[in-house]
PDB file of N, CA and C in Angstrom:
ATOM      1  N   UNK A   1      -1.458  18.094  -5.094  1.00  0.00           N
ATOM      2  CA  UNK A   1      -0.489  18.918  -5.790  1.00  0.00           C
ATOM      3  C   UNK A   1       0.906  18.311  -5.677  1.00  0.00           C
ATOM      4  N   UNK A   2       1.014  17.898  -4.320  1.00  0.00           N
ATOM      5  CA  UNK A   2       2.549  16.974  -3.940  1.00  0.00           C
ATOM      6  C   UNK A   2       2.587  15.701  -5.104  1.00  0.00           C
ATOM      7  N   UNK A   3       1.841  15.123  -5.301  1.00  0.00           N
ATOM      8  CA  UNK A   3       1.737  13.973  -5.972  1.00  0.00           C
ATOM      9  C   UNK A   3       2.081  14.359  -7.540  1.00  0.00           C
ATOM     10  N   UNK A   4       1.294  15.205  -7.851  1.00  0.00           N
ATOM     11  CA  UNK A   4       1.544  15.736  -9.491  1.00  0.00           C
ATOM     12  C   UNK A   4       2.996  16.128  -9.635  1.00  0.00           C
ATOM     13  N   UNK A   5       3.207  16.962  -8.848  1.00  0.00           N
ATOM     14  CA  UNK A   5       4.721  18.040  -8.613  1.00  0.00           C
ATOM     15  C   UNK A   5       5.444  16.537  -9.030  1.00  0.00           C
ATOM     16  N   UNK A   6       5.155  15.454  -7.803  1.00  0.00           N
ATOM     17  CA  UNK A   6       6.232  14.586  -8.240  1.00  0.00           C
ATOM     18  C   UNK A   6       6.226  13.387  -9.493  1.00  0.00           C
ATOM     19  N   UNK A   7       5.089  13.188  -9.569  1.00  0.00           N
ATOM     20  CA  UNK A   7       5.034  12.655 -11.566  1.00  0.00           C
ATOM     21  C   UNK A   7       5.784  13.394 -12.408  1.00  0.00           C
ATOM     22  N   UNK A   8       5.534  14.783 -12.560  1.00  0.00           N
ATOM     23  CA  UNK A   8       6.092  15.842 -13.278  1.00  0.00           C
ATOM     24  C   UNK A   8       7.548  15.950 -13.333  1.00  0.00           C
ATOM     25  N   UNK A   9       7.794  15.570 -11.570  1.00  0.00           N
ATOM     26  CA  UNK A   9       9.813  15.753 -11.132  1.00  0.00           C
ATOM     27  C   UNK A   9      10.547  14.599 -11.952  1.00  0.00           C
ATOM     28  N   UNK A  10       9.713  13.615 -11.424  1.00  0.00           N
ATOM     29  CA  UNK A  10      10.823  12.145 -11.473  1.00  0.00           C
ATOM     30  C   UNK A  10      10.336  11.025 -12.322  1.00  0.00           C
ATOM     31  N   UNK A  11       8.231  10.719 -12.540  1.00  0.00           N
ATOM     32  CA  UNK A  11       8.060  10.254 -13.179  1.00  0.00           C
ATOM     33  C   UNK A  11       7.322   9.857 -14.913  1.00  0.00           C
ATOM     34  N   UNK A  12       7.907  11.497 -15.008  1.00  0.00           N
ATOM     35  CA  UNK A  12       6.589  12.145 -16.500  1.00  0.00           C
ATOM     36  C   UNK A  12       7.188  11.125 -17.554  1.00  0.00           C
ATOM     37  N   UNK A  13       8.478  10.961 -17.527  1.00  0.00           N
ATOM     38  CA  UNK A  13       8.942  10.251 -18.957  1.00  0.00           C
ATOM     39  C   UNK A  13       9.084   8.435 -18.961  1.00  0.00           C
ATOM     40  N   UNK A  14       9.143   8.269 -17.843  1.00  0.00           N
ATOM     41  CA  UNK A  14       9.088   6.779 -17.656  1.00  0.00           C
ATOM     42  C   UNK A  14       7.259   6.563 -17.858  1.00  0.00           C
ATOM     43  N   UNK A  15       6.613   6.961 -17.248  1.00  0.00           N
ATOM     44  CA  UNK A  15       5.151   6.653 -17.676  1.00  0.00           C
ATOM     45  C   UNK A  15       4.601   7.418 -18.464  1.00  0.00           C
ATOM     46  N   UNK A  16       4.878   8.622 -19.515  1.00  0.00           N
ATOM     47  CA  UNK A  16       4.566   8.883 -21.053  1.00  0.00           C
ATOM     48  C   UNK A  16       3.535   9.784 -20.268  1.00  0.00           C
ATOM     49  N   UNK A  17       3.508  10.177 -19.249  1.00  0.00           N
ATOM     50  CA  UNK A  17       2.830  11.726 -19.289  1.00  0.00           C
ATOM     51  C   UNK A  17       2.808  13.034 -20.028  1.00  0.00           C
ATOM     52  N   UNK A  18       1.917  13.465 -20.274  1.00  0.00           N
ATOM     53  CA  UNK A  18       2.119  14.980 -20.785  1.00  0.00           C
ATOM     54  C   UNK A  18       2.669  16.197 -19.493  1.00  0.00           C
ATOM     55  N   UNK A  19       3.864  16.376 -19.866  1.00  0.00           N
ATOM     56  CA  UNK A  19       3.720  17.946 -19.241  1.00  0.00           C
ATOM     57  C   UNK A  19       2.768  18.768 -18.755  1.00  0.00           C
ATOM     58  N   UNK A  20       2.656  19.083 -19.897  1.00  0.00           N
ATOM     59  CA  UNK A  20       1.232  20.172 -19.596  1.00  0.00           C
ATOM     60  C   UNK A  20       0.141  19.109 -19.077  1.00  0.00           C
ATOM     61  N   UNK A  21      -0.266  18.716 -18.798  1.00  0.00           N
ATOM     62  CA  UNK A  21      -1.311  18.450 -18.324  1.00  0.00           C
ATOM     63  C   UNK A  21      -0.911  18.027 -16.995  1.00  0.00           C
ATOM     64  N   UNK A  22       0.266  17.967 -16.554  1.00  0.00           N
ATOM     65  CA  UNK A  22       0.495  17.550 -15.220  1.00  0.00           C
ATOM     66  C   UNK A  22       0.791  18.966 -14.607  1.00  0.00           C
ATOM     67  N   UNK A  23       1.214  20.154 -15.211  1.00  0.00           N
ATOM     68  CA  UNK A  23       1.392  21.227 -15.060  1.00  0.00           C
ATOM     69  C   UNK A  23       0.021  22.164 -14.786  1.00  0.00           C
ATOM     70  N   UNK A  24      -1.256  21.892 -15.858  1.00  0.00           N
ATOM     71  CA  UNK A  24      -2.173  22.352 -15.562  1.00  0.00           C
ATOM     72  C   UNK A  24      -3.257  21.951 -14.360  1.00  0.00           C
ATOM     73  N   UNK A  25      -2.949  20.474 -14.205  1.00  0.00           N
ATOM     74  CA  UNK A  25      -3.677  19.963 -12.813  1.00  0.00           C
ATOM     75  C   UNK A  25      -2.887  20.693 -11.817  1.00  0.00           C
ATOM     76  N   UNK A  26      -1.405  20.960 -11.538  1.00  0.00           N
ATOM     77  CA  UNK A  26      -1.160  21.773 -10.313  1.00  0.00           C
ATOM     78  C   UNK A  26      -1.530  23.314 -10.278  1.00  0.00           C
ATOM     79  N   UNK A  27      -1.843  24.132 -11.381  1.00  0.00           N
ATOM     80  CA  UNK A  27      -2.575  25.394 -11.703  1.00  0.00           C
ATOM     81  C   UNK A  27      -3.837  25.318 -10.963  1.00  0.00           C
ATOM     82  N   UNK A  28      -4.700  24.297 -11.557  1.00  0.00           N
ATOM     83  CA  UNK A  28      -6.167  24.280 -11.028  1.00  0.00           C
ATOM     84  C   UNK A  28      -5.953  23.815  -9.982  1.00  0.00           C
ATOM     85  N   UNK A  29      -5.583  23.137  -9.400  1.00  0.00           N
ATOM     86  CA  UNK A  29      -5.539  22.293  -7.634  1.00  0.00           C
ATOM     87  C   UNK A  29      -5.139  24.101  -6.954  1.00  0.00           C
ATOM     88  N   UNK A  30      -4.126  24.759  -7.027  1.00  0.00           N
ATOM     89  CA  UNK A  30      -3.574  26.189  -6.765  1.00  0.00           C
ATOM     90  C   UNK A  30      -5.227  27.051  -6.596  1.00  0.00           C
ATOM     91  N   UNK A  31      -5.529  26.800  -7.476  1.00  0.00           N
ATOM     92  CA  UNK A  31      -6.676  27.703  -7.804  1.00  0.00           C
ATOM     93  C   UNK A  31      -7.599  27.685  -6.655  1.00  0.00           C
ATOM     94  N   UNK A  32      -8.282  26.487  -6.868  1.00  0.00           N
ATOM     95  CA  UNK A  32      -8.866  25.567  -5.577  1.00  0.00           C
ATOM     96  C   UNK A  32      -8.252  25.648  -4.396  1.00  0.00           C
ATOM     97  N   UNK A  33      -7.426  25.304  -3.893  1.00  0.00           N
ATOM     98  CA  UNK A  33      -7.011  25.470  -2.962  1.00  0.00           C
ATOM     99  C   UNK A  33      -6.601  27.190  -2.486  1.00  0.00           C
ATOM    100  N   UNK A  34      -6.461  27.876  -3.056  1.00  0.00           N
ATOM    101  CA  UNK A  34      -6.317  29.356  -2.736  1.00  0.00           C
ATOM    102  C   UNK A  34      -7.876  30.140  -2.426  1.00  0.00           C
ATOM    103  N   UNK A  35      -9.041  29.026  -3.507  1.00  0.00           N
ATOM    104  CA  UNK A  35      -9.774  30.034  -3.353  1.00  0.00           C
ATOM    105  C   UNK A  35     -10.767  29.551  -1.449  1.00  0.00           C
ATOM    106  N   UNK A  36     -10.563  28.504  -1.682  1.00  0.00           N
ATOM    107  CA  UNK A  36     -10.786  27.941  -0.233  1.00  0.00           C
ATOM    108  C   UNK A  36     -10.132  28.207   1.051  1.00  0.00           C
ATOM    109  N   UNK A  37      -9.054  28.449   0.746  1.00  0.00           N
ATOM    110  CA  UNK A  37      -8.475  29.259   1.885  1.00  0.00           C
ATOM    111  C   UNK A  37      -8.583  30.939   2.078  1.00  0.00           C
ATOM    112  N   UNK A  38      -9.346  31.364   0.893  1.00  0.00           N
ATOM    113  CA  UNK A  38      -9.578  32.700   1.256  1.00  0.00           C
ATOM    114  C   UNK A  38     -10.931  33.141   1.790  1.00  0.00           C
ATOM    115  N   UNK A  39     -12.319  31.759   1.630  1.00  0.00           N
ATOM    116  CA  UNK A  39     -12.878  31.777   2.301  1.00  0.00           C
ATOM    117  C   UNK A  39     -12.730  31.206   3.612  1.00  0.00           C
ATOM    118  N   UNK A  40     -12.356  30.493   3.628  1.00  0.00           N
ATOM    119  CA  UNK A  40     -12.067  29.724   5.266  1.00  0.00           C
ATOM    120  C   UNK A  40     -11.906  31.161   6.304  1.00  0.00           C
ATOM    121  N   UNK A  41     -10.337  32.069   5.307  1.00  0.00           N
ATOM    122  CA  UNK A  41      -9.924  32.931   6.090  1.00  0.00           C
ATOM    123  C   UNK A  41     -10.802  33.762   6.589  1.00  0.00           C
ATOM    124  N   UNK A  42     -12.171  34.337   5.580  1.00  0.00           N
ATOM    125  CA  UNK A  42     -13.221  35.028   6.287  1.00  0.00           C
ATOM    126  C   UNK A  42     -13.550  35.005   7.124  1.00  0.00           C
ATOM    127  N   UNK A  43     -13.917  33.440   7.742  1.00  0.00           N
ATOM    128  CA  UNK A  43     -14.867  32.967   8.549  1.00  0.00           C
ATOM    129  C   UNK A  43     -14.466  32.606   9.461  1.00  0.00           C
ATOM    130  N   UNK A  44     -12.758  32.037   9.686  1.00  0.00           N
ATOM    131  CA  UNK A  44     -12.235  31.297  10.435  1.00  0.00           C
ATOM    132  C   UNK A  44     -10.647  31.526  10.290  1.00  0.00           C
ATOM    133  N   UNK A  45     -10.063  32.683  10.422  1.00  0.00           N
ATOM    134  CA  UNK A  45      -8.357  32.528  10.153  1.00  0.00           C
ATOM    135  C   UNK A  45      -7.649  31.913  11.006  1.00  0.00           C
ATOM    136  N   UNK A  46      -7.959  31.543  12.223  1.00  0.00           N
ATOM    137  CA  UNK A  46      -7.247  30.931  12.532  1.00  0.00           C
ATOM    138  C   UNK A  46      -6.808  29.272  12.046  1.00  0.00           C
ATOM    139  N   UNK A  47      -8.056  29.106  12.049  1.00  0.00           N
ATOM    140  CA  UNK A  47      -8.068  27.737  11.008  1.00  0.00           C
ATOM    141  C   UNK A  47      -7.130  27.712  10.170  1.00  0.00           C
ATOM    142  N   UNK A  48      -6.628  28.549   9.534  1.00  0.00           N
ATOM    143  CA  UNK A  48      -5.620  28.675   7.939  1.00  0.00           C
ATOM    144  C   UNK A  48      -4.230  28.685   9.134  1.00  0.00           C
ATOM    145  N   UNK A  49      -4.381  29.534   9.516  1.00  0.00           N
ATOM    146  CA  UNK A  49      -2.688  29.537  10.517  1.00  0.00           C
ATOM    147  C   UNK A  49      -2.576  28.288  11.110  1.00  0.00           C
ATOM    148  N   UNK A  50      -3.430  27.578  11.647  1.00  0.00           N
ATOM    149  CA  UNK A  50      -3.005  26.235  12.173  1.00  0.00           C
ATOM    150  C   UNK A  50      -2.654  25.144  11.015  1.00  0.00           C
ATOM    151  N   UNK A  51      -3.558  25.219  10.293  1.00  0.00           N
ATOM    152  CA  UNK A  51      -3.188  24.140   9.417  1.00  0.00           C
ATOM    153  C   UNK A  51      -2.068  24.964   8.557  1.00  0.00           C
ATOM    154  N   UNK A  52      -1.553  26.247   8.039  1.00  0.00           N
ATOM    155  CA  UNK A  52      -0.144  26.276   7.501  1.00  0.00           C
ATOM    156  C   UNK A  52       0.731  25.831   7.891  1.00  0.00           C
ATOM    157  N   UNK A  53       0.453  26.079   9.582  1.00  0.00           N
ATOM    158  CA  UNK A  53       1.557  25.925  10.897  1.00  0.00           C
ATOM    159  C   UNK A  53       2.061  24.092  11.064  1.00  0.00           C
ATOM    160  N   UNK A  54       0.717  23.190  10.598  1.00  0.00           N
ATOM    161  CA  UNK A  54       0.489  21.881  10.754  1.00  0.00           C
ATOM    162  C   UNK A  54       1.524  21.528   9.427  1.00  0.00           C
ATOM    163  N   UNK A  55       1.497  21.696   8.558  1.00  0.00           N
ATOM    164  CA  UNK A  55       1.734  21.277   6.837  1.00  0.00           C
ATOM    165  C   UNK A  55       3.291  21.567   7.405  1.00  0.00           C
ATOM    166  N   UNK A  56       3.525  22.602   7.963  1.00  0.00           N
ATOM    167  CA  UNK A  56       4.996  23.506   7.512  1.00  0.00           C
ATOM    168  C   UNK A  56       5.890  22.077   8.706  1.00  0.00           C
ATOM    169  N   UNK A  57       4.939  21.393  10.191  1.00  0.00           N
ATOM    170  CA  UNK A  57       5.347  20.699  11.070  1.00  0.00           C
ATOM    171  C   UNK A  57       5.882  19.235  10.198  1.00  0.00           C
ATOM    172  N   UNK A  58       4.585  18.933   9.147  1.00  0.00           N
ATOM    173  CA  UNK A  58       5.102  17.943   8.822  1.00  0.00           C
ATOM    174  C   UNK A  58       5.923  17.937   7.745  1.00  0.00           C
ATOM    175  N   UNK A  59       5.903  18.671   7.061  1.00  0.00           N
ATOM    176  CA  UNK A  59       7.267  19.156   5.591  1.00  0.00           C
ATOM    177  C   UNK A  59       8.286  18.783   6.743  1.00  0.00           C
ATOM    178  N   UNK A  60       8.531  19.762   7.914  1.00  0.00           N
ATOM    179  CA  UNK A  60       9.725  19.674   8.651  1.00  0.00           C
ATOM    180  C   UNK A  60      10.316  18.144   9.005  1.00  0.00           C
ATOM    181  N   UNK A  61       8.962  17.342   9.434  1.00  0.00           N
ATOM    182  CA  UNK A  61       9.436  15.945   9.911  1.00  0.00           C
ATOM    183  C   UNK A  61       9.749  14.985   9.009  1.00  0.00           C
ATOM    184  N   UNK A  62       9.101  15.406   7.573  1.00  0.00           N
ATOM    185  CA  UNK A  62      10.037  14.338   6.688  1.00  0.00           C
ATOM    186  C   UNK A  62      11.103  14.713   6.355  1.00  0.00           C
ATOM    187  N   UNK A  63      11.516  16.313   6.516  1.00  0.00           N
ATOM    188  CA  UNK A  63      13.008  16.088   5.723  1.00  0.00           C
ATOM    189  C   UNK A  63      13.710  15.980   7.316  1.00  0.00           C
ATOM    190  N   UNK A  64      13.572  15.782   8.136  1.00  0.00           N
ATOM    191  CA  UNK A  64      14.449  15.192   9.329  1.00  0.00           C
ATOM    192  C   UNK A  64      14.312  13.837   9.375  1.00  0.00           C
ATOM    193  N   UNK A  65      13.488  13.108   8.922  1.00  0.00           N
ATOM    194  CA  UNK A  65      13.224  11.386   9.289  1.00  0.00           C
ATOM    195  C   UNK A  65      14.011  11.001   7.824  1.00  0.00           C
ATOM    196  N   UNK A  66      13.911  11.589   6.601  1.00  0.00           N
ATOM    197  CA  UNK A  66      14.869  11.484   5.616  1.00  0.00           C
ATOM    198  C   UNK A  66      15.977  11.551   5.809  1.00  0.00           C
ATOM    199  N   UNK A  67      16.287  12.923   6.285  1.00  0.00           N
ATOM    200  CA  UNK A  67      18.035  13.154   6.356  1.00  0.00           C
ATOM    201  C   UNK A  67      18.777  11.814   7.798  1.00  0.00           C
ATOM    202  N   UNK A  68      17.957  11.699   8.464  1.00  0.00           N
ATOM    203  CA  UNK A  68      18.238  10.371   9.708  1.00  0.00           C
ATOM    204  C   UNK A  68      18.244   8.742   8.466  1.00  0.00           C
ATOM    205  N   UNK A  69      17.368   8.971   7.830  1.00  0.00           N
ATOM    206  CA  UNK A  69      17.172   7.259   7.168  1.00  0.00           C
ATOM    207  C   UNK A  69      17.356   7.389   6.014  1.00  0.00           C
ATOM    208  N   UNK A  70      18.096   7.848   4.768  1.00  0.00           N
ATOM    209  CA  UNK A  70      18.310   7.859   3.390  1.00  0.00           C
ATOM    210  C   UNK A  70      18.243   6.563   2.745  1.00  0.00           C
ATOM    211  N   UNK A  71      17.405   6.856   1.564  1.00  0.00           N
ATOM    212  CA  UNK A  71      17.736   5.256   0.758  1.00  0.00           C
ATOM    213  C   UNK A  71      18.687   5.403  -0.148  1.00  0.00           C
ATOM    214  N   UNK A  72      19.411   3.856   0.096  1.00  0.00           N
ATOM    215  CA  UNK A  72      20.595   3.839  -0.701  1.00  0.00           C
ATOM    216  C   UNK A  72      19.534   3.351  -2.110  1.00  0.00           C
ATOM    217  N   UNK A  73      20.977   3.917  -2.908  1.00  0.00           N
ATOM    218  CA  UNK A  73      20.341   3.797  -4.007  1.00  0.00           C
ATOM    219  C   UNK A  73      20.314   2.378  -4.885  1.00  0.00           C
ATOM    220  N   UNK A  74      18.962   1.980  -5.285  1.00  0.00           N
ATOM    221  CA  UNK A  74      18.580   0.675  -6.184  1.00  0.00           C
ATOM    222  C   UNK A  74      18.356   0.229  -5.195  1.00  0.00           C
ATOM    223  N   UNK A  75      18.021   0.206  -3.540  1.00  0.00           N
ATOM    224  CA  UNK A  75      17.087  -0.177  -2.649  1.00  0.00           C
ATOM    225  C   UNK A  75      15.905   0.267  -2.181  1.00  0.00           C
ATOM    226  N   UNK A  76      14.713  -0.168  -3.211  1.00  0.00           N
ATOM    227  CA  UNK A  76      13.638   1.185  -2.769  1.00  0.00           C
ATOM    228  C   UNK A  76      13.014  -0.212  -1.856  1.00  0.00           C
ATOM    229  N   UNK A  77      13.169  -1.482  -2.280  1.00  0.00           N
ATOM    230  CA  UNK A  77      11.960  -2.408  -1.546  1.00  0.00           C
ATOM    231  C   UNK A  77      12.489  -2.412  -0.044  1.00  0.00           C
ATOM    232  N   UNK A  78      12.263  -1.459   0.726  1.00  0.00           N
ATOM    233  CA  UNK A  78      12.949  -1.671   2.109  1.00  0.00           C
ATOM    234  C   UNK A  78      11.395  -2.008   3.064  1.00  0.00           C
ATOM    235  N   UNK A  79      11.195  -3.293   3.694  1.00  0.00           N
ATOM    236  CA  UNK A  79       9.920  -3.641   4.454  1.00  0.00           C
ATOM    237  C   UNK A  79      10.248  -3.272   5.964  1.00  0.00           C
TER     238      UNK A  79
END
Protein backbone atom coordinates (compact mmCIF):
# COMPACT_ATOMS: atom_id res chain seq x y z
CA UNK A 1 0.00 0.00 0.00
CA UNK A 2 3.20 2.27 1.02
CA UNK A 3 4.58 1.68 -2.38
CA UNK A 4 1.33 2.54 -4.44
CA UNK A 5 0.50 5.63 -2.00
CA UNK A 6 3.93 6.63 -3.25
CA UNK A 7 3.69 6.10 -7.23
CA UNK A 8 0.38 7.87 -6.84
CA UNK A 9 2.31 10.92 -4.49
CA UNK A 10 5.41 11.60 -6.50
CA UNK A 11 5.59 9.16 -9.36
CA UNK A 12 2.05 8.76 -11.39
CA UNK A 13 2.97 11.44 -14.06
CA UNK A 14 6.57 10.90 -14.76
CA UNK A 15 5.82 7.10 -15.47
CA UNK A 16 2.16 7.60 -17.23
CA UNK A 17 0.24 5.79 -14.54
CA UNK A 18 -3.40 5.81 -14.21
CA UNK A 19 -4.81 7.28 -11.11
CA UNK A 20 -7.40 5.20 -10.64
CA UNK A 21 -5.88 2.26 -10.88
CA UNK A 22 -3.22 3.14 -8.46
CA UNK A 23 -6.06 4.34 -6.26
CA UNK A 24 -8.02 1.15 -6.66
CA UNK A 25 -4.99 -1.23 -5.85
CA UNK A 26 -4.76 0.77 -2.41
CA UNK A 27 -8.81 0.12 -1.91
CA UNK A 28 -8.31 -3.62 -2.49
CA UNK A 29 -4.85 -4.06 -0.58
CA UNK A 30 -7.30 -1.98 2.49
CA UNK A 31 -9.75 -4.55 1.92
CA UNK A 32 -7.34 -7.43 2.32
CA UNK A 33 -5.58 -6.30 4.76
CA UNK A 34 -8.61 -5.29 7.08
CA UNK A 35 -10.23 -8.39 6.37
CA UNK A 36 -7.16 -10.36 7.73
CA UNK A 37 -6.75 -8.52 10.56
CA UNK A 38 -10.20 -9.07 11.66
CA UNK A 39 -9.63 -12.60 11.53
CA UNK A 40 -6.27 -12.76 13.07
CA UNK A 41 -8.12 -10.57 15.77
CA UNK A 42 -10.52 -13.58 16.51
CA UNK A 43 -8.03 -15.94 17.07
CA UNK A 44 -5.13 -14.04 18.20
CA UNK A 45 -5.47 -10.11 19.22
CA UNK A 46 -2.72 -9.79 20.55
CA UNK A 47 -0.93 -10.54 17.48
CA UNK A 48 -2.69 -7.32 15.78
CA UNK A 49 -1.53 -5.05 18.86
CA UNK A 50 2.00 -6.10 18.47
CA UNK A 51 2.39 -5.82 15.04
CA UNK A 52 0.31 -2.19 15.03
CA UNK A 53 2.63 -1.43 17.97
CA UNK A 54 5.75 -2.84 15.57
CA UNK A 55 4.62 -0.73 12.17
CA UNK A 56 3.77 2.47 14.41
CA UNK A 57 7.95 1.64 15.99
CA UNK A 58 9.14 1.67 12.62
CA UNK A 59 7.01 4.68 10.89
CA UNK A 60 8.59 6.35 14.12
CA UNK A 61 12.30 5.37 13.18
CA UNK A 62 12.22 6.58 9.74
CA UNK A 63 10.91 9.86 10.31
CA UNK A 64 13.74 10.27 13.10
CA UNK A 65 16.67 8.70 10.88
CA UNK A 66 15.16 11.20 8.12
CA UNK A 67 14.79 14.25 10.11
CA UNK A 68 18.82 13.32 11.50
CA UNK A 69 19.99 12.60 7.58
CA UNK A 70 17.89 14.69 4.91
CA UNK A 71 18.69 14.52 1.25
CA UNK A 72 19.80 17.49 -0.26
CA UNK A 73 18.17 18.06 -3.09
CA UNK A 74 19.37 16.57 -6.83
CA UNK A 75 21.49 14.17 -4.54
CA UNK A 76 19.53 11.02 -4.48
CA UNK A 77 22.81 8.73 -5.60
CA UNK A 78 24.18 8.86 -1.99
CA UNK A 79 26.33 5.15 -1.54
Amino acid sequence: MIIHFGVFRHLREEIGAKGWVLLTAIALDAVVLAAFAAMKWQSAPLIVVIGIIGMAFAFLFVRIFLARNPIRAGNYDQH
